[in-house]
N, C-alpha and C. Protein backbone atom coordinates (compact mmCIF):
# COMPACT_ATOMS: atom_id res chain seq x y z
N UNK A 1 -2.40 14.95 21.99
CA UNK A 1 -1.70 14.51 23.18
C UNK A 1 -0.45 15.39 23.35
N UNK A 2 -0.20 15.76 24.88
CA UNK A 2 0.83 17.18 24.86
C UNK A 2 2.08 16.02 24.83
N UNK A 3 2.99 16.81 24.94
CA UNK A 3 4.66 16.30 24.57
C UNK A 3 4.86 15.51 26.31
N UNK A 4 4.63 15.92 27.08
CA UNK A 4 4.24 15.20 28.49
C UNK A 4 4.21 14.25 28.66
N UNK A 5 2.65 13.77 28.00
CA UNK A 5 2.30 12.82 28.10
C UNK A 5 2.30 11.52 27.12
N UNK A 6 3.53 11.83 26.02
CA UNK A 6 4.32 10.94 25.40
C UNK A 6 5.29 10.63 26.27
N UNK A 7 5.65 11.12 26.78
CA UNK A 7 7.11 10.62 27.67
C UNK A 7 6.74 9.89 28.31
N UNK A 8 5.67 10.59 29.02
CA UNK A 8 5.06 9.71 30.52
C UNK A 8 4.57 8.09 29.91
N UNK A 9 4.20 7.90 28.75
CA UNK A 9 3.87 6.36 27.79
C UNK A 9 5.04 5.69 27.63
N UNK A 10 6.03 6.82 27.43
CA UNK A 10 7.50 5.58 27.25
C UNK A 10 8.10 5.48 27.99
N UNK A 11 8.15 6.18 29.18
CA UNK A 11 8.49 6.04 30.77
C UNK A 11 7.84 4.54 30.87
N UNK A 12 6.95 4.42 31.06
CA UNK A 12 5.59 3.53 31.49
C UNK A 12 6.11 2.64 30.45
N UNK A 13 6.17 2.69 29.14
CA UNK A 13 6.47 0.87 28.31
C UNK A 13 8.08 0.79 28.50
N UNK A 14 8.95 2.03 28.79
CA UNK A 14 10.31 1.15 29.42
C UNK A 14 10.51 0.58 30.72
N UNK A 15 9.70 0.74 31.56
CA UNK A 15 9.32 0.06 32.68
C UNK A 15 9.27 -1.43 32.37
N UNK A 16 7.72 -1.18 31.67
CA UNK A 16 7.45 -2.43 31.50
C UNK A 16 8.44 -3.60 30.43
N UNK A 17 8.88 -3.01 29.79
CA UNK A 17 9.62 -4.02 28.89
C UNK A 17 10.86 -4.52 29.89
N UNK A 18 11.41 -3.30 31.05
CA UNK A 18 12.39 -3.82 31.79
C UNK A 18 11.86 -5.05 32.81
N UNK A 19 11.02 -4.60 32.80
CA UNK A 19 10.59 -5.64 34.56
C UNK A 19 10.30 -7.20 33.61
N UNK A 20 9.77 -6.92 32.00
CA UNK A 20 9.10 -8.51 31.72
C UNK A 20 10.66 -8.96 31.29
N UNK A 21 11.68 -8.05 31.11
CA UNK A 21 12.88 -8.85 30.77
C UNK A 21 13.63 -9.73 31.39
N UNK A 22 13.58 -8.60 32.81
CA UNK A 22 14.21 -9.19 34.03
C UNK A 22 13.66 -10.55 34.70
N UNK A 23 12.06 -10.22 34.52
CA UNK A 23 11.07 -11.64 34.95
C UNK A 23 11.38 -12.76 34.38
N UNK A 24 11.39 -12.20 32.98
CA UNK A 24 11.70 -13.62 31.77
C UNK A 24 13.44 -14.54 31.95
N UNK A 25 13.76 -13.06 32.22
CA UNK A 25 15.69 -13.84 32.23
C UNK A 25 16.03 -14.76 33.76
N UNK A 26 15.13 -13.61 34.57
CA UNK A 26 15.47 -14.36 36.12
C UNK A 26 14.39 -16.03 36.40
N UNK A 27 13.43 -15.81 35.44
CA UNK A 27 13.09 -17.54 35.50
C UNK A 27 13.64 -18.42 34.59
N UNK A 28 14.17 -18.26 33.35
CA UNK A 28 14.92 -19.14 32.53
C UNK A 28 16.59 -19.26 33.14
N UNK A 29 16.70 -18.42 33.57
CA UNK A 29 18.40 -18.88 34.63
C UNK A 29 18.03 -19.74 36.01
N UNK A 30 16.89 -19.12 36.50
CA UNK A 30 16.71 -19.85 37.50
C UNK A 30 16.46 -21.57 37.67
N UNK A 31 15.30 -21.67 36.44
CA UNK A 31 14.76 -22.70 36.16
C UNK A 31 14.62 -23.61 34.63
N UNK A 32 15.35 -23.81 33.72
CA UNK A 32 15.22 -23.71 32.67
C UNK A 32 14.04 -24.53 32.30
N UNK A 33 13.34 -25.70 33.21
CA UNK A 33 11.93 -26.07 32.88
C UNK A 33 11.13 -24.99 32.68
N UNK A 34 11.29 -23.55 33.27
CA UNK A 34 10.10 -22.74 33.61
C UNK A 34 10.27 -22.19 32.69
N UNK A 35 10.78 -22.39 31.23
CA UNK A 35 9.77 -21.09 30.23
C UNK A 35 9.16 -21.40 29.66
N UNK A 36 8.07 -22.92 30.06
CA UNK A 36 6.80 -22.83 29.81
C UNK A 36 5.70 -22.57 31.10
N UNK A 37 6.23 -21.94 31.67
CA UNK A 37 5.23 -21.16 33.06
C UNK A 37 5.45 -19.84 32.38
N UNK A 38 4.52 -18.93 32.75
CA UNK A 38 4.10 -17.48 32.79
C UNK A 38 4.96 -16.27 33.69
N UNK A 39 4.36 -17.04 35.20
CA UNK A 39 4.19 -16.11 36.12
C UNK A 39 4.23 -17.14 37.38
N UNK A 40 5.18 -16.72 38.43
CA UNK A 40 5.24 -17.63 39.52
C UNK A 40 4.69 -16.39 40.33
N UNK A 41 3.66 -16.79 41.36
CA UNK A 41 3.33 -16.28 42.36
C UNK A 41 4.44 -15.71 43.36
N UNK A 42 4.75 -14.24 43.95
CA UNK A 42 4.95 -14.40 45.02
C UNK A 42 5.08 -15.28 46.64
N UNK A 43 6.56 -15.63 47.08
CA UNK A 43 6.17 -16.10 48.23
C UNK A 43 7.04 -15.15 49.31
N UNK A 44 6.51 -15.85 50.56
CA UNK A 44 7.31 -16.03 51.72
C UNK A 44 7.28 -17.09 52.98
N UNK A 45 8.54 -17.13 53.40
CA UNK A 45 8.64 -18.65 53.88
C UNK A 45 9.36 -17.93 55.15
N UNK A 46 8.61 -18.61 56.70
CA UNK A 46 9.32 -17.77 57.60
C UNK A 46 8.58 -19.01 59.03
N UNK A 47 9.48 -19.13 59.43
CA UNK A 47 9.93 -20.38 61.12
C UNK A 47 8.56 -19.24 62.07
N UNK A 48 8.18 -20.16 62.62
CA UNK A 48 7.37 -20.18 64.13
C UNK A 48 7.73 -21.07 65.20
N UNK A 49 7.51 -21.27 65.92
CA UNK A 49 7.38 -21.69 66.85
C UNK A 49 7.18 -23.40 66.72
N UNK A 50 6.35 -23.33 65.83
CA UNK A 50 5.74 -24.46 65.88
C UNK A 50 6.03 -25.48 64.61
N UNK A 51 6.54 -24.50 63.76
CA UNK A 51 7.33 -25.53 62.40
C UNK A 51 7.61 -24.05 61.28
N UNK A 52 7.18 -24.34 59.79
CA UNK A 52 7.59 -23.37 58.79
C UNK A 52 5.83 -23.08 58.41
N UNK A 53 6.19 -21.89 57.71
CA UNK A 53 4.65 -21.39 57.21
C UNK A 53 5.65 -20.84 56.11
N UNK A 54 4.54 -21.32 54.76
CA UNK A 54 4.53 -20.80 53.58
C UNK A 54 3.70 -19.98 52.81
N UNK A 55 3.66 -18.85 52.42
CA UNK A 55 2.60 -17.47 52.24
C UNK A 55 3.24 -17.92 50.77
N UNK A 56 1.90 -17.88 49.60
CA UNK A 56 2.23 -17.31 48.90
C UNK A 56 0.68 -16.48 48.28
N UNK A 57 1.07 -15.36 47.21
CA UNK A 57 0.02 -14.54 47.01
C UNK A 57 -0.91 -15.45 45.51
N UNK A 58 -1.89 -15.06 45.87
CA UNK A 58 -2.49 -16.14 45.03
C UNK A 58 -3.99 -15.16 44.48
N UNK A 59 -4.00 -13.89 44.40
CA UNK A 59 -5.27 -13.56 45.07
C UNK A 59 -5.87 -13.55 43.21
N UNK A 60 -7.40 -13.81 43.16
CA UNK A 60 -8.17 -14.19 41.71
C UNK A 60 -8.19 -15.30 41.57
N UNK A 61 -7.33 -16.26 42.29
CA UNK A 61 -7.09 -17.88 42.23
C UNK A 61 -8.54 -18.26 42.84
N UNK A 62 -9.28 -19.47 42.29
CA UNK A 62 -10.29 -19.82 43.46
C UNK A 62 -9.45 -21.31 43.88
N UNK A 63 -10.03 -22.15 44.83
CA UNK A 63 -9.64 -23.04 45.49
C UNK A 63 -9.49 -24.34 44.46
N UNK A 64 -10.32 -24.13 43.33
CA UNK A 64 -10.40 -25.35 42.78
C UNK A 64 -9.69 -25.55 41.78
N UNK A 65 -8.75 -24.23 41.66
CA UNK A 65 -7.59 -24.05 40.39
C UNK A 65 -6.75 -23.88 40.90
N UNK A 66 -5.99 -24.53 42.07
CA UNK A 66 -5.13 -24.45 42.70
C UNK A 66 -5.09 -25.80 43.45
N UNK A 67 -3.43 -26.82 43.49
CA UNK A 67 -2.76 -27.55 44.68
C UNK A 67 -1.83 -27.53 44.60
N UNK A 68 -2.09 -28.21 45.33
CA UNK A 68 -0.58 -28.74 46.99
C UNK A 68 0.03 -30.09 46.96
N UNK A 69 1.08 -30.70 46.37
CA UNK A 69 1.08 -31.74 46.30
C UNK A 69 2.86 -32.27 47.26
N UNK A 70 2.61 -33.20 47.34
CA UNK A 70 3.94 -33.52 48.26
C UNK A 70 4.90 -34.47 47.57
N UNK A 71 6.08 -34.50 47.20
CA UNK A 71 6.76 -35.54 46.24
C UNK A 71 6.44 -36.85 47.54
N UNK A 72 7.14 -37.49 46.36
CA UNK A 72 6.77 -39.16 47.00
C UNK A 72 8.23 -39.74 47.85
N UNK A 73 9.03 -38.94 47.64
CA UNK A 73 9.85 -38.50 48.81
C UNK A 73 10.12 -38.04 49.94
N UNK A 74 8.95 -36.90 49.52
CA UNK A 74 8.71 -35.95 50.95
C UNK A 74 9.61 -35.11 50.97
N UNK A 75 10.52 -34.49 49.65
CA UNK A 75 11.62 -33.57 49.82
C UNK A 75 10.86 -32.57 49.38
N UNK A 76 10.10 -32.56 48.78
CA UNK A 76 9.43 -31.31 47.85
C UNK A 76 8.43 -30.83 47.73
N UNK A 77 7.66 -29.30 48.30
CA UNK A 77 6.31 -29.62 48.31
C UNK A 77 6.03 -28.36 46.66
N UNK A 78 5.10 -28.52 46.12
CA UNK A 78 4.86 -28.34 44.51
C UNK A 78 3.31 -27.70 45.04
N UNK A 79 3.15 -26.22 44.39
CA UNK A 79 1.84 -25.24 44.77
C UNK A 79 2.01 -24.81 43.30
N UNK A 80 0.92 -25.37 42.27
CA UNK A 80 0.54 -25.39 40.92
C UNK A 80 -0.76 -25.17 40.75
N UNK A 81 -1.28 -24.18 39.86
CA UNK A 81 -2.59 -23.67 39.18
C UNK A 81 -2.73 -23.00 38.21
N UNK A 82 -3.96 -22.17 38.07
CA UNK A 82 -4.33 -21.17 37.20
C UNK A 82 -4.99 -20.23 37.19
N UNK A 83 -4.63 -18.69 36.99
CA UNK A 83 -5.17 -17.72 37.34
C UNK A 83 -5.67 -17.18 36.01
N UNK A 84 -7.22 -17.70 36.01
CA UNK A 84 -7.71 -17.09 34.22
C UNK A 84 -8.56 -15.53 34.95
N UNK A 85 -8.17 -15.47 33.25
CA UNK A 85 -8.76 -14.00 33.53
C UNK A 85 -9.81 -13.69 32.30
N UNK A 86 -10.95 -13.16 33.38
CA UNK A 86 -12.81 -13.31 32.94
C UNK A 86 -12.37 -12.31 31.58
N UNK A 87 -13.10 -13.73 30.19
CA UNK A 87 -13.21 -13.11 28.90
C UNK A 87 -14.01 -12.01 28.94
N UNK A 88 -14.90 -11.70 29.45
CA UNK A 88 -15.61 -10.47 29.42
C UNK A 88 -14.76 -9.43 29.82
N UNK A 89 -13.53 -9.41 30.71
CA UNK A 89 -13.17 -8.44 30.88
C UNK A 89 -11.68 -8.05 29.70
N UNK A 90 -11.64 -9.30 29.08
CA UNK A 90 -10.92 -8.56 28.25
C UNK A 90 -11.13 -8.39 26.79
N UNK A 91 -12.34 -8.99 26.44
CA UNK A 91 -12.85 -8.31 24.94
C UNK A 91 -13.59 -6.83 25.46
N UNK A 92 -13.67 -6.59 26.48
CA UNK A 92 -14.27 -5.04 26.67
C UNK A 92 -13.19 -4.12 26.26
N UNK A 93 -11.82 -4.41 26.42
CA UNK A 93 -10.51 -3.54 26.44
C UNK A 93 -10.83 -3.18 24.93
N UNK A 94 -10.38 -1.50 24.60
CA UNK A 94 -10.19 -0.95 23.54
C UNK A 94 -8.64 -0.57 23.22
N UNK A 95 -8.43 -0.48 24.24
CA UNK A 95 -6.29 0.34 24.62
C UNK A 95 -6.47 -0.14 26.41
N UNK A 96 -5.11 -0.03 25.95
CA UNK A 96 -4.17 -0.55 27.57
C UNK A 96 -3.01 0.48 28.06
N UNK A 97 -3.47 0.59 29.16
CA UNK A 97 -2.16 1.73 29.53
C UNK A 97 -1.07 1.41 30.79
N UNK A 98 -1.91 0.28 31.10
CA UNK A 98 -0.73 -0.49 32.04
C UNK A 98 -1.51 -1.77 32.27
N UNK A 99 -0.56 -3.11 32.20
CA UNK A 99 -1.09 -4.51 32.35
C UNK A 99 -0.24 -5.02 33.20
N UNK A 100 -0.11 -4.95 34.60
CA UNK A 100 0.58 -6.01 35.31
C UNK A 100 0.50 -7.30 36.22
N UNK A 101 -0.43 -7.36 35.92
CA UNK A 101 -1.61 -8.62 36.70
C UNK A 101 -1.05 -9.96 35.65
N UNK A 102 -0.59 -10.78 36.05
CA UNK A 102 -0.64 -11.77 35.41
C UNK A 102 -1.44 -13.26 35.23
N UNK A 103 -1.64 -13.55 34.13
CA UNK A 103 -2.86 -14.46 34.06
C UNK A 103 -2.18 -16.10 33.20
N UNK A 104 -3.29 -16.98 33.79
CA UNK A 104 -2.63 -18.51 33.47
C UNK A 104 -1.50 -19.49 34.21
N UNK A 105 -0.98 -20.52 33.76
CA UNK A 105 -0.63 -21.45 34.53
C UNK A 105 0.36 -20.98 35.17
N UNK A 106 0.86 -21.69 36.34
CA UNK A 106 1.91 -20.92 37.43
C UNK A 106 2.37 -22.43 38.28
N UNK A 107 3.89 -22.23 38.81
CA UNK A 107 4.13 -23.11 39.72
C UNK A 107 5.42 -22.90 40.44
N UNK A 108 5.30 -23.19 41.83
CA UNK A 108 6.02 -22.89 42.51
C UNK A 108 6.56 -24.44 43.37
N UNK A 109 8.17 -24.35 43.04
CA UNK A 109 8.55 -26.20 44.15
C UNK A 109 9.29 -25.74 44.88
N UNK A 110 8.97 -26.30 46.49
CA UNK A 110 10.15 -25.51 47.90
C UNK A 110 10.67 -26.90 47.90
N UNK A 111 11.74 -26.49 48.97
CA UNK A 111 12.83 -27.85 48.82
C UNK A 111 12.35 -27.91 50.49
N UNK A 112 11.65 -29.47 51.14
CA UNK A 112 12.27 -29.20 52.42
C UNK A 112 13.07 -29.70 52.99
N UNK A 113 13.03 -29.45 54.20
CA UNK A 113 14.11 -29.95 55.47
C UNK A 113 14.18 -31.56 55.13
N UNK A 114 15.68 -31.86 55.75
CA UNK A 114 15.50 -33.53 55.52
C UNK A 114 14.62 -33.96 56.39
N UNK A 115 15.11 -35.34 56.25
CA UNK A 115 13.58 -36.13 57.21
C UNK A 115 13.96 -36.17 58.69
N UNK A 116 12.67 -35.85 59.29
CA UNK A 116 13.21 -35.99 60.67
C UNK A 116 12.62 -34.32 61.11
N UNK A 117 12.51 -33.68 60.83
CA UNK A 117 12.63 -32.17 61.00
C UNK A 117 10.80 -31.81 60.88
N UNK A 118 10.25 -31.82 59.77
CA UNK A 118 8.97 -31.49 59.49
C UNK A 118 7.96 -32.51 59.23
N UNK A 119 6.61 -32.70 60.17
CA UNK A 119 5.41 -33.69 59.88
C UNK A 119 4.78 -33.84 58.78
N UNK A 120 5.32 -34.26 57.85
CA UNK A 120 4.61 -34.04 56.12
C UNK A 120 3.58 -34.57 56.82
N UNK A 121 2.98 -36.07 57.65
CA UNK A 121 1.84 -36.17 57.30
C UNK A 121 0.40 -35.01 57.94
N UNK A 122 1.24 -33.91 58.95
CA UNK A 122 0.38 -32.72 59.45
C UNK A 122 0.06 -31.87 58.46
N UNK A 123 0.90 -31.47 57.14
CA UNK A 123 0.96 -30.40 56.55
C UNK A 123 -0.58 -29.79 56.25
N UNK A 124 -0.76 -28.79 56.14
CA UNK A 124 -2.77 -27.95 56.02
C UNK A 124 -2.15 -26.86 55.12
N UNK A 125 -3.40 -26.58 54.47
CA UNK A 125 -2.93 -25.70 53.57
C UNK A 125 -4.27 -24.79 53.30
N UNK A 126 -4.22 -23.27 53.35
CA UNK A 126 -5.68 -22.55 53.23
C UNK A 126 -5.50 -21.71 53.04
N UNK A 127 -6.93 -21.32 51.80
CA UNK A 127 -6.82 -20.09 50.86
C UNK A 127 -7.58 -19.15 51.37
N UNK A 128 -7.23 -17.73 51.68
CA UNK A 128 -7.99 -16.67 52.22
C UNK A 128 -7.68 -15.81 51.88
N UNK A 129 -8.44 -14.40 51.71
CA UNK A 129 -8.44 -13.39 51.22
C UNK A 129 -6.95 -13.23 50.26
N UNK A 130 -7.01 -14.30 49.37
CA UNK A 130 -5.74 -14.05 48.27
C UNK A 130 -4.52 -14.93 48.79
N UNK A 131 -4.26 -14.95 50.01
CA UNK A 131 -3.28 -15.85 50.11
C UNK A 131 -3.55 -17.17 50.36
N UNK A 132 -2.75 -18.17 50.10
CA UNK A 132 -2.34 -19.78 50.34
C UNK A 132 -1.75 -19.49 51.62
N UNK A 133 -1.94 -19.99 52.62
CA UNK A 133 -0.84 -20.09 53.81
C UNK A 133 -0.69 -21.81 53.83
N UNK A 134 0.47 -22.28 53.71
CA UNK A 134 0.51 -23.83 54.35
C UNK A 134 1.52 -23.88 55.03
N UNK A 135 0.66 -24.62 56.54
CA UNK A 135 1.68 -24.49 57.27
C UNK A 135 2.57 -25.91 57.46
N UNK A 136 3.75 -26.21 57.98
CA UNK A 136 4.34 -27.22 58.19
C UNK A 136 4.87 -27.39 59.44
N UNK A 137 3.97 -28.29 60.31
CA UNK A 137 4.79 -28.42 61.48
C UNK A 137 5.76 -29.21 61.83
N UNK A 138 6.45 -29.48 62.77
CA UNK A 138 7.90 -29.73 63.00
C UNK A 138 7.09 -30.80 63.86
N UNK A 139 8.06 -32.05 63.90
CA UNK A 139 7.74 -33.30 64.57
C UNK A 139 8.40 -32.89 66.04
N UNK A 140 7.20 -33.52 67.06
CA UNK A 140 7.32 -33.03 67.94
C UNK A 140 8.78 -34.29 68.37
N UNK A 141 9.54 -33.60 69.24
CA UNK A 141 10.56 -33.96 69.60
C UNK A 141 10.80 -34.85 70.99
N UNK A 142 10.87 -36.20 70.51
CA UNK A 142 10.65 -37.66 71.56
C UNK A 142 11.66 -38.02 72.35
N UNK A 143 12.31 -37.75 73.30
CA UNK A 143 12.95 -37.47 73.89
C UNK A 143 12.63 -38.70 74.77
N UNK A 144 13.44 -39.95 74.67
CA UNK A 144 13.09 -41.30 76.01
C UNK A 144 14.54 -41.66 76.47
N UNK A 145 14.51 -41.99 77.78
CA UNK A 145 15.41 -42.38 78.24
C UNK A 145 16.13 -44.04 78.02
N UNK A 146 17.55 -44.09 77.69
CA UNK A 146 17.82 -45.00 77.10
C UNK A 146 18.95 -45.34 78.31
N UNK A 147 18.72 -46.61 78.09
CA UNK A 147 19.66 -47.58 79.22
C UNK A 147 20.75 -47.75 77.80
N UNK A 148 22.13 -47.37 78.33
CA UNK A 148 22.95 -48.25 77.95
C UNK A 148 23.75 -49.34 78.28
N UNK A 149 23.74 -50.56 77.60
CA UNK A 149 24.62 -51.85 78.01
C UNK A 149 25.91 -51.33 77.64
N UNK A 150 26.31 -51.82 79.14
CA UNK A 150 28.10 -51.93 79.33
C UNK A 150 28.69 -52.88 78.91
N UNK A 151 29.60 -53.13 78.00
CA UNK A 151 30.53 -54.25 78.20
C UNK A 151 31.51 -54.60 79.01
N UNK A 152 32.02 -56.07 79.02
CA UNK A 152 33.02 -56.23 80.18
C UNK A 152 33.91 -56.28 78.90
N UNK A 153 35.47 -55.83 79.15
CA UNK A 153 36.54 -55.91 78.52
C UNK A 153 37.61 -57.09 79.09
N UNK A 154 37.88 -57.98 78.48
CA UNK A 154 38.74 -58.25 79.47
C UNK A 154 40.64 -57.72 79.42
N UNK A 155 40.65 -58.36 80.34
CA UNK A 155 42.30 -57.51 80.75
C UNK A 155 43.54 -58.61 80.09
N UNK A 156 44.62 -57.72 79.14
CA UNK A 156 45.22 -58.67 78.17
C UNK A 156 46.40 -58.34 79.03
């Protein structure tokens, strides 16, 4: 192996030791329940028109190792699973020269809007080509006309 392509290996494992440090430190500050999770999925969370949509990347996940659950509050919605990865493909491995795919349990909790704002009981949620999209729509806004009673005051 030329002198090159030693560098180019410890280029490549100081990478990697930086990014699993940063991963590891930025979920145990973040969350100190989470250092028994792995790997939190990618998200993104972004307003329409019509309420919030939540993307997150999920892709190797199938449908049946993966939910959606809603606290019993309705403040919190909780997207928990498992992304295994096929034993055949890894008793075939002899050497590894880069591993960044992460595999096993995962969970992600959004905080939402107070009440009044989003239809928990609309919420849908669907897995396609790798992503989760769930969307959350916004309660449509009831707008009735209200009589108000006057009082008489009297005069002191």
């Amino acid at each position: 192996m030329a002198w090159r392509e030693y560098r180019d290996l410890l280029r490549h494992m100081e990478y990697d030791m930086q990014r699993f440090a940063e991963d590891g430190l930025r979920g145990f500050l973040e969350h100190p329940a989470a250092v028994s999770r792995f790997w939190q999925p990618a998200a993104d969370i972004h307003e329409t028109e019509v309420g919030v949509v939540i993307k997150l990347e999920l892709s190797g996940v199938s449908v049946d190792d993966v939910s959606v659950s809603l606290s019993g509050a309705g403040r919190e919605l909780t997207v928990s699973g498992v992304r295994s990865e096929p034993l055949l493909d890894r008793n075939e491995r002899v050497g590894c020269h880069l591993l960044e795919i992460y595999y096993g349990p995962f969970e992600r909790t959004f905080h939402l809007p107070a009440e009044g704002d989003i239809d928990r009981d609309a919420i849908t949620a669907t897995l396609r080509d790798g992503f989760l999209t769930i969307t959350l729509p916004r309660r449509p806004e009831v707008r009735v006309t209200r009589n108000i009673p006057i009082q008489t005051a009297s005069a002191e």
